[in-house]
N, C-alpha and C. Protein backbone atom coordinates (compact mmCIF):
# COMPACT_ATOMS: atom_id res chain seq x y z
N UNK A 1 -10.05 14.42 -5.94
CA UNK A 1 -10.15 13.52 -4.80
C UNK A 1 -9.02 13.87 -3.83
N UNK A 2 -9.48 14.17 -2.59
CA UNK A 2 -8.77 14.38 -1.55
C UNK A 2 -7.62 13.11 -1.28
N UNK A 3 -6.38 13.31 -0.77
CA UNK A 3 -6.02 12.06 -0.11
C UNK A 3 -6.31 11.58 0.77
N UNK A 4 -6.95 11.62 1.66
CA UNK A 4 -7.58 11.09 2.64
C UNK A 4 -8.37 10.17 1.54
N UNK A 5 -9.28 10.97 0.98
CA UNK A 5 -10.47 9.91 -0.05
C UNK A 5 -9.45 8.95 -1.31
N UNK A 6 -8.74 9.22 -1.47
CA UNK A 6 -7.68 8.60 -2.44
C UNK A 6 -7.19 7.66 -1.77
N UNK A 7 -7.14 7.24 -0.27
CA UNK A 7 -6.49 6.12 0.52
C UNK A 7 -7.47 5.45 0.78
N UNK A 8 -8.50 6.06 1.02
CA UNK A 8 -10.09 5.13 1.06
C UNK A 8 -10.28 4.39 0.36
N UNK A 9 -10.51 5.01 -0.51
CA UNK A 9 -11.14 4.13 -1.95
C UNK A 9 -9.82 3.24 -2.47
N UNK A 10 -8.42 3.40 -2.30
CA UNK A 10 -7.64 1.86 -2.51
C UNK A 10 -7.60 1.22 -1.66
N UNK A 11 -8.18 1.94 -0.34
CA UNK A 11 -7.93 0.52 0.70
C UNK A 11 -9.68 -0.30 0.02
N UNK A 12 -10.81 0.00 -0.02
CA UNK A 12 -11.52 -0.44 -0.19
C UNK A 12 -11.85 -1.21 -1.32
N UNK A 13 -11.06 -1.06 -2.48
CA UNK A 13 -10.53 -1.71 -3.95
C UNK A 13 -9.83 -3.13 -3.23
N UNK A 14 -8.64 -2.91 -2.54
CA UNK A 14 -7.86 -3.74 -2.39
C UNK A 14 -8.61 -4.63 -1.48
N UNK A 15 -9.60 -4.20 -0.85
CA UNK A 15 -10.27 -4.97 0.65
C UNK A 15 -11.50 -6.26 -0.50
N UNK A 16 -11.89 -4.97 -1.37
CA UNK A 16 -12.90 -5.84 -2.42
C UNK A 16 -12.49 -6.93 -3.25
N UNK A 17 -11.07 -6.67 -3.35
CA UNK A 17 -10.50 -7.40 -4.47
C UNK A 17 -9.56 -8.91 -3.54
N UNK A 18 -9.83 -8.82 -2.46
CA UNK A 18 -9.29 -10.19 -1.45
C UNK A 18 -7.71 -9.40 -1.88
N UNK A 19 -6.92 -8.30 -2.06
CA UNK A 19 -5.45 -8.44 -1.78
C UNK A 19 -5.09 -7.79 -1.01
N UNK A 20 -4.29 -8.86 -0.18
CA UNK A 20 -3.66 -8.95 0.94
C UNK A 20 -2.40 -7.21 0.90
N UNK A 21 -2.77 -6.23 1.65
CA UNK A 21 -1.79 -5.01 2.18
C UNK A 21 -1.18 -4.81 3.03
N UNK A 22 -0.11 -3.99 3.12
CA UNK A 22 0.09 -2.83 4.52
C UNK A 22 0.20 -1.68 4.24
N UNK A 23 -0.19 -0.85 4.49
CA UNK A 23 -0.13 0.70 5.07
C UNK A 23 1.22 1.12 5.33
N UNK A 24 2.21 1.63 5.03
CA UNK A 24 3.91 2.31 5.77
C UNK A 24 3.95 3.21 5.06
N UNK A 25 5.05 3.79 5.39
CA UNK A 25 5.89 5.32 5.11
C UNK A 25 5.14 6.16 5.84
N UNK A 26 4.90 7.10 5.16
CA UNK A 26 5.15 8.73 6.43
C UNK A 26 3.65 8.49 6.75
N UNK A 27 2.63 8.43 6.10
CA UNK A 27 0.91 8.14 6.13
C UNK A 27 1.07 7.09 7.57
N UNK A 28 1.84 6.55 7.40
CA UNK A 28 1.76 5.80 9.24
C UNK A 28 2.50 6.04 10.52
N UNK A 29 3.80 6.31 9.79
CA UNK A 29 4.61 7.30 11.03
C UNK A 29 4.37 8.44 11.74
N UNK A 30 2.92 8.85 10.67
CA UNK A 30 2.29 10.32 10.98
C UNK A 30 1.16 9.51 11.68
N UNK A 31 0.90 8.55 12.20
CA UNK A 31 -0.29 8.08 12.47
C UNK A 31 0.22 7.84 13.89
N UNK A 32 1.47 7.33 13.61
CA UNK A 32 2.40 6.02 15.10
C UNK A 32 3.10 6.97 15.87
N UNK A 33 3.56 8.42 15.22
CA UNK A 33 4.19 9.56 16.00
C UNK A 33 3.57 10.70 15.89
N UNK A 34 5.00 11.44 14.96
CA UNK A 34 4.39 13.56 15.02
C UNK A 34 3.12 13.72 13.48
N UNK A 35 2.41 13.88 13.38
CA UNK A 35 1.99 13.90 12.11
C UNK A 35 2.57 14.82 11.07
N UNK A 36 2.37 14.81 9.47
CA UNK A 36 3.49 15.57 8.82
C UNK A 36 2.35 15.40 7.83
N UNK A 37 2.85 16.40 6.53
CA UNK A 37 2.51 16.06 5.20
C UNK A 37 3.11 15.75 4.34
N UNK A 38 2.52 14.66 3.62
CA UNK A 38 3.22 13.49 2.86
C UNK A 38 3.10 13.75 1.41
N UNK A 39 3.32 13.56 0.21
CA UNK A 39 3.03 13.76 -1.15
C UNK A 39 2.38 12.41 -1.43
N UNK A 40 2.48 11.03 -0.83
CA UNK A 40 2.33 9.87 -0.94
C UNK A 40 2.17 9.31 -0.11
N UNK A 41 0.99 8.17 -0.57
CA UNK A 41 0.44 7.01 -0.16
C UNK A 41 1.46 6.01 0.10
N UNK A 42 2.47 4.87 1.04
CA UNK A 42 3.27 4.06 0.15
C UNK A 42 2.22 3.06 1.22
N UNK A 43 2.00 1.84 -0.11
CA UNK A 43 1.23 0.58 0.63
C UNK A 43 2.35 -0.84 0.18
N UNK A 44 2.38 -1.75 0.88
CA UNK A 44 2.78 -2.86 0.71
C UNK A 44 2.01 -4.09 0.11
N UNK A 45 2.11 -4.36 -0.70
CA UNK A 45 1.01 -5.44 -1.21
C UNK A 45 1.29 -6.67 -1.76
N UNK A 46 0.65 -7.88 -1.29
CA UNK A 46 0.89 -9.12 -2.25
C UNK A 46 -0.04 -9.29 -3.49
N UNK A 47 0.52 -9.18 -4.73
CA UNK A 47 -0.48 -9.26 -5.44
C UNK A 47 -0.12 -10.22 -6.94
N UNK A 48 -0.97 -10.79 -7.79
CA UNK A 48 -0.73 -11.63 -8.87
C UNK A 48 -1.40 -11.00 -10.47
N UNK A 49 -1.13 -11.25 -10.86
CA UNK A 49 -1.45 -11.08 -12.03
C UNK A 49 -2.50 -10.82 -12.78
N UNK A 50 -3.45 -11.79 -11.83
CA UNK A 50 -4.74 -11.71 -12.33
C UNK A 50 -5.87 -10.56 -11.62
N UNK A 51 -5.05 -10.38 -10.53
CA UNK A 51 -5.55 -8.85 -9.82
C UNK A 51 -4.62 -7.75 -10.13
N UNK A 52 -3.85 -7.68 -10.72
CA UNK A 52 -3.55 -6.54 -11.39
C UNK A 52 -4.64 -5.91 -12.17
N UNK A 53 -5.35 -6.95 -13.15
CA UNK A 53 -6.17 -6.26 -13.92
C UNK A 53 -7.65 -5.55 -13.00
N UNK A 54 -7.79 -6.03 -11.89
CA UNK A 54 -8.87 -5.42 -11.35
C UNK A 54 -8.81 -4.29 -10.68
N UNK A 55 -7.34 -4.30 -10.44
CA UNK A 55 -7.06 -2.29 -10.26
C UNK A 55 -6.75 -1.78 -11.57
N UNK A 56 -6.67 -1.91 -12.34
CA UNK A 56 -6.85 -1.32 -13.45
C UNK A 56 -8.32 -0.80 -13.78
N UNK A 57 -9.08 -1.57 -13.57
CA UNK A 57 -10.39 -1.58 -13.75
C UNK A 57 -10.79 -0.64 -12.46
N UNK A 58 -10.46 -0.54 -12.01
CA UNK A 58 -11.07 0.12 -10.96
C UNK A 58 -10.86 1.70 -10.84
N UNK A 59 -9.20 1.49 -11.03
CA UNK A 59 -8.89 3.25 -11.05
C UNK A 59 -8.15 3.32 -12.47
N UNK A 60 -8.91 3.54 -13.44
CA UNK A 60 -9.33 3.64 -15.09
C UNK A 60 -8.88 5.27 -15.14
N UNK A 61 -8.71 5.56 -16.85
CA UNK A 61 -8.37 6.87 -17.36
C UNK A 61 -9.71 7.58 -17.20
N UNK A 62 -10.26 8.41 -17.09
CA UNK A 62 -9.24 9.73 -17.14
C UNK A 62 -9.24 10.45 -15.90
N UNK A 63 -9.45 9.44 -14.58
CA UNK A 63 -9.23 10.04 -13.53
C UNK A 63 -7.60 9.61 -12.87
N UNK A 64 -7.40 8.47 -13.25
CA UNK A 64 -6.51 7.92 -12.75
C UNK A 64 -5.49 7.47 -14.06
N UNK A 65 -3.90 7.83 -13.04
CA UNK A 65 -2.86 6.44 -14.39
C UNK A 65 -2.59 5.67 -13.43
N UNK A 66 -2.63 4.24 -14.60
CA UNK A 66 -2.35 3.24 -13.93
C UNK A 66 -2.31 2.36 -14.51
N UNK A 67 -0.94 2.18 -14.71
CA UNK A 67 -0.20 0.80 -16.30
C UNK A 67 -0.31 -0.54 -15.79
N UNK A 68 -0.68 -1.75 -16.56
CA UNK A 68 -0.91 -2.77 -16.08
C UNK A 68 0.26 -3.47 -16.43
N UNK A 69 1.16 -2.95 -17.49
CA UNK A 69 2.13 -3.48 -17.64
C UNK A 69 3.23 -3.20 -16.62
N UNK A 70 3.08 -1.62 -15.87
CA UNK A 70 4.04 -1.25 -15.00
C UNK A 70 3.44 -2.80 -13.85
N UNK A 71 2.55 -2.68 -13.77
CA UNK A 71 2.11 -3.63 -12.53
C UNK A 71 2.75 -5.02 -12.85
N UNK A 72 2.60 -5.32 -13.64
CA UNK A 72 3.39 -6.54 -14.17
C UNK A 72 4.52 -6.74 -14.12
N UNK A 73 5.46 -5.69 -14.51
CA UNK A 73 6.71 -5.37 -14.03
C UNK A 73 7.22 -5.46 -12.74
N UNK A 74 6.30 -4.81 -11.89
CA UNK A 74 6.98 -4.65 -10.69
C UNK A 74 6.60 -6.55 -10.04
N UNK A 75 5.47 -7.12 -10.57
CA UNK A 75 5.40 -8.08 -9.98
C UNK A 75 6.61 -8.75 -10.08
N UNK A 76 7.07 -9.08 -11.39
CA UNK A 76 7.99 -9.67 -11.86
C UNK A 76 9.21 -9.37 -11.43
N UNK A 77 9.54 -8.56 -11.12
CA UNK A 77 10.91 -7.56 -10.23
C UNK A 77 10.61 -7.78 -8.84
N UNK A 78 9.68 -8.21 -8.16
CA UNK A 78 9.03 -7.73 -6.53
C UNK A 78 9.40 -6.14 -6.30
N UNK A 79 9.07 -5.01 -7.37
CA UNK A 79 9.35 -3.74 -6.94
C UNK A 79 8.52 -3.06 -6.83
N UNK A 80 8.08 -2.26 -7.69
CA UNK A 80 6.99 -1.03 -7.01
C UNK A 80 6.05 -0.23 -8.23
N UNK A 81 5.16 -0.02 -8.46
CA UNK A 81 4.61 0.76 -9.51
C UNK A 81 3.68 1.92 -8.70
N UNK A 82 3.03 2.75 -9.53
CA UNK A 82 2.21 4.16 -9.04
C UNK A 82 0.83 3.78 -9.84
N UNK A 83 -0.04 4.77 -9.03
CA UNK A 83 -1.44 4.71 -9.17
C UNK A 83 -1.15 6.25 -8.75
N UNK A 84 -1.54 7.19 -9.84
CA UNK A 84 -1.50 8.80 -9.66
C UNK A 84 -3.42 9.07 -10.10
N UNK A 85 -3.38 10.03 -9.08
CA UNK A 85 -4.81 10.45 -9.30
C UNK A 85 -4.37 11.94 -9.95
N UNK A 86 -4.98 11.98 -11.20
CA UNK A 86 -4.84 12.93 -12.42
C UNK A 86 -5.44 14.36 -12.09
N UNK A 87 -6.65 14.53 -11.12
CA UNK A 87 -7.46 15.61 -10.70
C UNK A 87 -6.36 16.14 -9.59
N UNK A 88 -6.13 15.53 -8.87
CA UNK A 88 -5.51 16.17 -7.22
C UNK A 88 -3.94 16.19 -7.83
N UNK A 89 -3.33 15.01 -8.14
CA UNK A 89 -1.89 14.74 -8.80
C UNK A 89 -1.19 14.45 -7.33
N UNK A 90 -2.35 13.59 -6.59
CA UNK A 90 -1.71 12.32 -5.27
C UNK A 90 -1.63 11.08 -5.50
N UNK A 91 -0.75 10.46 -5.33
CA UNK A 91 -0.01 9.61 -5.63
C UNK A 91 0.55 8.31 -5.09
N UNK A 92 0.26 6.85 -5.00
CA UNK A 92 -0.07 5.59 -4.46
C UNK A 92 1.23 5.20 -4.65
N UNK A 93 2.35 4.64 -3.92
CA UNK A 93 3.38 3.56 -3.92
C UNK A 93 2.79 2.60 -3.60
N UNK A 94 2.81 1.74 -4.79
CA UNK A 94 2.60 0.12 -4.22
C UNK A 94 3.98 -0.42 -4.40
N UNK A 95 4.35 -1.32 -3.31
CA UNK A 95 5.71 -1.46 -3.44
C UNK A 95 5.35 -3.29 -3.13
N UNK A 96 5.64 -3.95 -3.74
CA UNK A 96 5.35 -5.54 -3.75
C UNK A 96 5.93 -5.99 -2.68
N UNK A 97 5.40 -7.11 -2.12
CA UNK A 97 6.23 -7.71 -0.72
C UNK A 97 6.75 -8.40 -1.70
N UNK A 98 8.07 -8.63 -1.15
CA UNK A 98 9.22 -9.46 -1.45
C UNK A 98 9.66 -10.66 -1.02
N UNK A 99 10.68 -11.37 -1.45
CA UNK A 99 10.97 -12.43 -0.26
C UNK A 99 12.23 -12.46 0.30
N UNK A 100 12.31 -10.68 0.91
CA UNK A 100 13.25 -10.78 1.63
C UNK A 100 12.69 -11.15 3.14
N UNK A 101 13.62 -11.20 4.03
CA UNK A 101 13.31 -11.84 5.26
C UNK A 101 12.58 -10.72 6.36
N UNK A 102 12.95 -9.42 5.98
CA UNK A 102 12.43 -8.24 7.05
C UNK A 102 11.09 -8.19 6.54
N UNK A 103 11.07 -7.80 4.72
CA UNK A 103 9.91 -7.80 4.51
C UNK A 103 8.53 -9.09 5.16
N UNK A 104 9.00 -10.27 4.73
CA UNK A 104 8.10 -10.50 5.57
C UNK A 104 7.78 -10.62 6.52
N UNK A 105 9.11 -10.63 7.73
CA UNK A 105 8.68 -10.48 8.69
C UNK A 105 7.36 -8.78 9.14
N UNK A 106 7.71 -8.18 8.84
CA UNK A 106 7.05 -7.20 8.90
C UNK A 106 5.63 -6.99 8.49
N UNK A 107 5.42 -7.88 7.42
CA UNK A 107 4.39 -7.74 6.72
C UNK A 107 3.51 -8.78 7.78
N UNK A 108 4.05 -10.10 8.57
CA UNK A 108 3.34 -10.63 9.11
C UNK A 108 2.79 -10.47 10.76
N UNK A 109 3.86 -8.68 10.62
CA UNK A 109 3.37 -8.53 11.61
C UNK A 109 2.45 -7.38 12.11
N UNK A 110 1.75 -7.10 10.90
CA UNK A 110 1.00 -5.89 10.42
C UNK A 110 0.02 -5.97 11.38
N UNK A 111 -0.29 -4.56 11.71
CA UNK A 111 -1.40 -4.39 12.91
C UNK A 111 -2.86 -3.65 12.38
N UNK A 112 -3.96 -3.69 12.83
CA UNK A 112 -5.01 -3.03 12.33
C UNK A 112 -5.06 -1.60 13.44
N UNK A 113 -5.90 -0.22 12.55
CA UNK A 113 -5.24 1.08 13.10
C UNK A 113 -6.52 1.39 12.70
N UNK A 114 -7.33 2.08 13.19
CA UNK A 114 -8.79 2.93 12.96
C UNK A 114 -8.25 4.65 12.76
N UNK A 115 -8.83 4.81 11.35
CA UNK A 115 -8.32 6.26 11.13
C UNK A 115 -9.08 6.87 9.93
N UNK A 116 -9.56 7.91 10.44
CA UNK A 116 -10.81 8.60 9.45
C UNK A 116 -11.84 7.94 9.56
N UNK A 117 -12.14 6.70 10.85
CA UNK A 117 -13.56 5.64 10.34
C UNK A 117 -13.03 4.65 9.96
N UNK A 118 -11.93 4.74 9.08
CA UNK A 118 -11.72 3.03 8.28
C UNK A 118 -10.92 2.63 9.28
N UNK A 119 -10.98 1.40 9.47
CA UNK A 119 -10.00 0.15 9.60
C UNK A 119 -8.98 -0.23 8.72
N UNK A 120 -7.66 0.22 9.37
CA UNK A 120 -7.01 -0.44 7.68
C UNK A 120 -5.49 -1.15 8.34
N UNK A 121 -5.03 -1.69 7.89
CA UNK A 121 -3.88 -2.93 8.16
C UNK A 121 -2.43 -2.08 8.40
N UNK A 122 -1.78 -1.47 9.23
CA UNK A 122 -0.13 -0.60 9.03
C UNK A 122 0.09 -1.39 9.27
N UNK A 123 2.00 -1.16 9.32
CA UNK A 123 3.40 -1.39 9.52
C UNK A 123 3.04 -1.68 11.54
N UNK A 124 3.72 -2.37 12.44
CA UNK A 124 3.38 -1.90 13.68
C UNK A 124 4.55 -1.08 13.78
N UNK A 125 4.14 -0.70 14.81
CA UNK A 125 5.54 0.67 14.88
C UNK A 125 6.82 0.59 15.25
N UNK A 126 7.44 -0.92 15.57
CA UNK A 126 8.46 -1.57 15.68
C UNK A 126 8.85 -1.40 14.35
N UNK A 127 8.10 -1.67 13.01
CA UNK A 127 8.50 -2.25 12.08
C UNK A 127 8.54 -0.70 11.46
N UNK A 128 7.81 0.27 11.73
CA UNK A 128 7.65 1.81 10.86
C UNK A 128 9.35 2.25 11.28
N UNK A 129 9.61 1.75 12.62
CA UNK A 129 11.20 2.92 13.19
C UNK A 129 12.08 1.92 12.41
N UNK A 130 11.95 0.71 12.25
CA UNK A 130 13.11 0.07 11.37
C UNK A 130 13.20 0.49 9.94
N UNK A 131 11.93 0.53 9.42
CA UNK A 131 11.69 0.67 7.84
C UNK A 131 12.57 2.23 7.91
N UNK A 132 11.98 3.00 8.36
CA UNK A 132 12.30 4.39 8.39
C UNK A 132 13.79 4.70 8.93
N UNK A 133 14.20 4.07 9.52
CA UNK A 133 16.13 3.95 9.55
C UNK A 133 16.72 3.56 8.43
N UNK A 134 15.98 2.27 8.49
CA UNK A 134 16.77 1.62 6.77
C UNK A 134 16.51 3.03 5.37
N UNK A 135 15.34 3.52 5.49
CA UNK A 135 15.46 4.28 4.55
C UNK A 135 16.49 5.26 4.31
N UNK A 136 16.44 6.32 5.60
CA UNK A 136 17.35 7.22 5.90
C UNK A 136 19.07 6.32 5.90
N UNK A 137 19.01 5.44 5.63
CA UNK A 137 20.21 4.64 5.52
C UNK A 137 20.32 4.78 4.13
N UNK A 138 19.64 4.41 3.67
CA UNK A 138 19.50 4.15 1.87
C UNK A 138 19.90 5.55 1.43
N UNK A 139 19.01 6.53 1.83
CA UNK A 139 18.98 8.05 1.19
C UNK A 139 20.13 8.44 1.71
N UNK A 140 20.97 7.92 2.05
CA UNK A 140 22.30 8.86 1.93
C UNK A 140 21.89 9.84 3.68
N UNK A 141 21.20 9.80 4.81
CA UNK A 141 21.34 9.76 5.86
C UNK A 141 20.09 10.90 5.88
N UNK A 142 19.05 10.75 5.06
CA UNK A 142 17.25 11.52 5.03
C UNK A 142 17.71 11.76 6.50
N UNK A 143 17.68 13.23 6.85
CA UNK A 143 17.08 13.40 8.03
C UNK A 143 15.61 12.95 8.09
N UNK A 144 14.42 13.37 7.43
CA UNK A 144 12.99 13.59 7.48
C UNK A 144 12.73 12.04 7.43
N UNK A 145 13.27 11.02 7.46
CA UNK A 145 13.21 9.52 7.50
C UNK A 145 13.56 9.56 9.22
N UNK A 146 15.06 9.93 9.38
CA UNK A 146 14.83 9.70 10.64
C UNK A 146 14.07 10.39 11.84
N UNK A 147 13.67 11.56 11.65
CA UNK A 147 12.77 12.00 12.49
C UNK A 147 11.42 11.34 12.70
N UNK A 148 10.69 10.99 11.53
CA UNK A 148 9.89 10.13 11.64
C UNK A 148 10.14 8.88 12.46
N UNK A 149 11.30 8.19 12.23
CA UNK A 149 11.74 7.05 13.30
C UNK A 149 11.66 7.10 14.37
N UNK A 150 12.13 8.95 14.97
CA UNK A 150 11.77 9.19 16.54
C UNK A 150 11.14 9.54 16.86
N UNK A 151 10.34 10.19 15.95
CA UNK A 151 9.18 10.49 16.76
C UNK A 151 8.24 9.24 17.21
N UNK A 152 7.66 8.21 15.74
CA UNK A 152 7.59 7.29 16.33
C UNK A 152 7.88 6.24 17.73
N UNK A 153 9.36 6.59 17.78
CA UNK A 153 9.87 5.53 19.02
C UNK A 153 9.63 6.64 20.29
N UNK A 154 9.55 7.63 20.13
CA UNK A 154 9.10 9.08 21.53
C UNK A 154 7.56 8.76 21.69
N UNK A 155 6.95 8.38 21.06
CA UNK A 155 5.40 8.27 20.88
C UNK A 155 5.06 7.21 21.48
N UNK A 156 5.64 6.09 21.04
CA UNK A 156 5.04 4.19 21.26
C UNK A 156 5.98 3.79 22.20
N UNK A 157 7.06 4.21 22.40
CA UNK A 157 8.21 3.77 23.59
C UNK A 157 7.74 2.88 24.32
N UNK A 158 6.64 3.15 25.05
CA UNK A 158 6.33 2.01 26.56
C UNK A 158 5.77 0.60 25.81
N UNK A 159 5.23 1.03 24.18
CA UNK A 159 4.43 -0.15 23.84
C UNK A 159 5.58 -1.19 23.46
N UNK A 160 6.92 -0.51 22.82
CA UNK A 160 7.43 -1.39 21.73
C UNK A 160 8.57 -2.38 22.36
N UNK A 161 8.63 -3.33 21.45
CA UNK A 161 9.28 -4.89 21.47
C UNK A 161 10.81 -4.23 20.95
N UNK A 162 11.40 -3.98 22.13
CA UNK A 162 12.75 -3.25 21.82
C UNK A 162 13.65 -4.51 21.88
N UNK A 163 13.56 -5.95 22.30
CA UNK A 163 14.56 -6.58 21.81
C UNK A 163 14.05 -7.26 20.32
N UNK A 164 12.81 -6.86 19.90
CA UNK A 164 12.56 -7.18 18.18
C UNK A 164 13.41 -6.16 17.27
N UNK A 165 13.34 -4.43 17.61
CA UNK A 165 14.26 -4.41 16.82
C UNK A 165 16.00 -4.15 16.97
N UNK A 166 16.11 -4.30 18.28
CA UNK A 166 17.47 -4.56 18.42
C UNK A 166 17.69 -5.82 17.73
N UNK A 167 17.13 -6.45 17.46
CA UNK A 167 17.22 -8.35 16.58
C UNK A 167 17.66 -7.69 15.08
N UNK A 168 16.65 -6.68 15.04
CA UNK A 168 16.58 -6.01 13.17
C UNK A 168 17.74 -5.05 12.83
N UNK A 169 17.60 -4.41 13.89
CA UNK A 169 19.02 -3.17 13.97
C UNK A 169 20.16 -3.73 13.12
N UNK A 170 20.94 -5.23 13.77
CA UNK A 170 22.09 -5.74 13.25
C UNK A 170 21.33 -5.90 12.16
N UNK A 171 20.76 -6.79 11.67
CA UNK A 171 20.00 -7.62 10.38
C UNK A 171 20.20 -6.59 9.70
N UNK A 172 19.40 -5.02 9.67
CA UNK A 172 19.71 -4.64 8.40
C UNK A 172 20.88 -3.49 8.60
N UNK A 173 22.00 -3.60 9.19
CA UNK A 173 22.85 -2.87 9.00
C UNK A 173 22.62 -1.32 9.85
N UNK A 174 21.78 -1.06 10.60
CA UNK A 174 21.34 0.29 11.01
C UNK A 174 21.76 0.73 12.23
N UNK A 175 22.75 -0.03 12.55
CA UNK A 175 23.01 0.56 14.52
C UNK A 175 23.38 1.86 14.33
N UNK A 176 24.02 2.63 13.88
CA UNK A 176 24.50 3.81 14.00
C UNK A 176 23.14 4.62 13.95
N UNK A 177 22.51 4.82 13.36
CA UNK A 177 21.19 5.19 12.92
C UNK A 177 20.57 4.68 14.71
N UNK A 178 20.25 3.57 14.77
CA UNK A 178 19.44 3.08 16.18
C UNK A 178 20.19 4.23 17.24
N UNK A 179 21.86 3.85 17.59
CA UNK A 179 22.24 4.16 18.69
C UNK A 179 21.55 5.80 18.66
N UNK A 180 21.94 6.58 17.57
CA UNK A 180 21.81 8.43 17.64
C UNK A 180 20.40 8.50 18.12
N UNK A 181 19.40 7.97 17.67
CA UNK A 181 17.91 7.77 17.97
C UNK A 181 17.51 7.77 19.15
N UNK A 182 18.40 7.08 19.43
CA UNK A 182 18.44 6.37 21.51
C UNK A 182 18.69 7.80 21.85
N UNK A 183 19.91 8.11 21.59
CA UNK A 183 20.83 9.05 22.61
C UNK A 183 19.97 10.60 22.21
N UNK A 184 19.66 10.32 21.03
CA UNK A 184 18.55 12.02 20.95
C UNK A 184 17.37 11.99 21.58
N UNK A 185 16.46 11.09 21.73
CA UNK A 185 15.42 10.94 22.33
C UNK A 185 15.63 11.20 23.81
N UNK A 186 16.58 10.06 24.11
CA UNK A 186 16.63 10.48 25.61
C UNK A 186 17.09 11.82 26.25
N UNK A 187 17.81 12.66 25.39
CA UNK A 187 18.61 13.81 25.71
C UNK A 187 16.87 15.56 25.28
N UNK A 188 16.27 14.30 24.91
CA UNK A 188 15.48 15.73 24.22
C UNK A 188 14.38 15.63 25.39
């Protein structure tokens, strides 16, 4: 299974199964800016217990792994488990919404994006250049996080709510990251 068809068929699991997603990481920054190739799917999801077991059921051995206990785990943690497709060896981040305050802000401010035909729920691209700073923050200063950030913000510029994430910038610690972004974009 292609990834393209590997993002299909979980968005359409997850669409069947009433749980609530988002779409982020590079699969949308490649959508919102420069496009790239990704090794991974990463989706955002609210999910319970009792729909854990219906992705299980759905993407079953011996095409797919996919631990119900990892799922359980991560519920219980608000962290993250994998759904690996065994034929191709592409690979699903589900990463649990949390109750931190960006996360949901972000999550509630998820936009719908037509791509390949489907309809499916991203990050808006305010929220892809923040996520994607904070990351490259996390990773010890990911270039390939922040390029994605600018290209994004070189791409959507006229669309985006620049005093939303100047609001987020402080919140999660990222001005240094924001300001270089600014000053490379405009200089390039």
């Amino acid at each position: 299974m292609s990834q393209q068809k590997l993002l299909k068929s979980v968005l359409n699991v997850l669409k069947q199964a009433g749980i609530q997603y988002m779409l982020t990481g590079s699969v949308v920054s490649s959508l919102q800016g420069e496009p790239r190739s990704t090794h991974d799917i990463d989706v955002v999801i609210a999910i319970d217990k009792l729909k854990a077991r219906e992705l299980v059921r759905e993407f079953s051995s011996p095409d797919f792994y996919l631990d119900e206990d990892s799922i359980r785990d991560a519920i219980e943690s608000q962290g993250m488990f994998n759904l690996i497709d065994l034929k191709e060896g592409d690979k699903v981040d589900f990463w649990l919404l949390t109750n931190e305050a960006f996360d949901k802000s972000r999550f509630s401010r998820k936009c719908k994006e037509e791509f390949m035909g489907l309809e499916m729920e991203v990050s808006s691209p305010e929220d892809t250049i923040l996520a994607k700073l904070r990351w490259s923050k996390l990773s010890g200063g990911s270039e390939k996080q922040f390029i994605d950030a600018m290209r994004v913000y070189e791409v959507q510029y006229r669309k985006l709510d620049l005093d939303y994430i100047e609001n987020w910038v402080k919140k999660l610690s990222v001005e240094s990251f924001w300001k270089r972004l600014r000053d490379e974009a405009e200089t390039a």
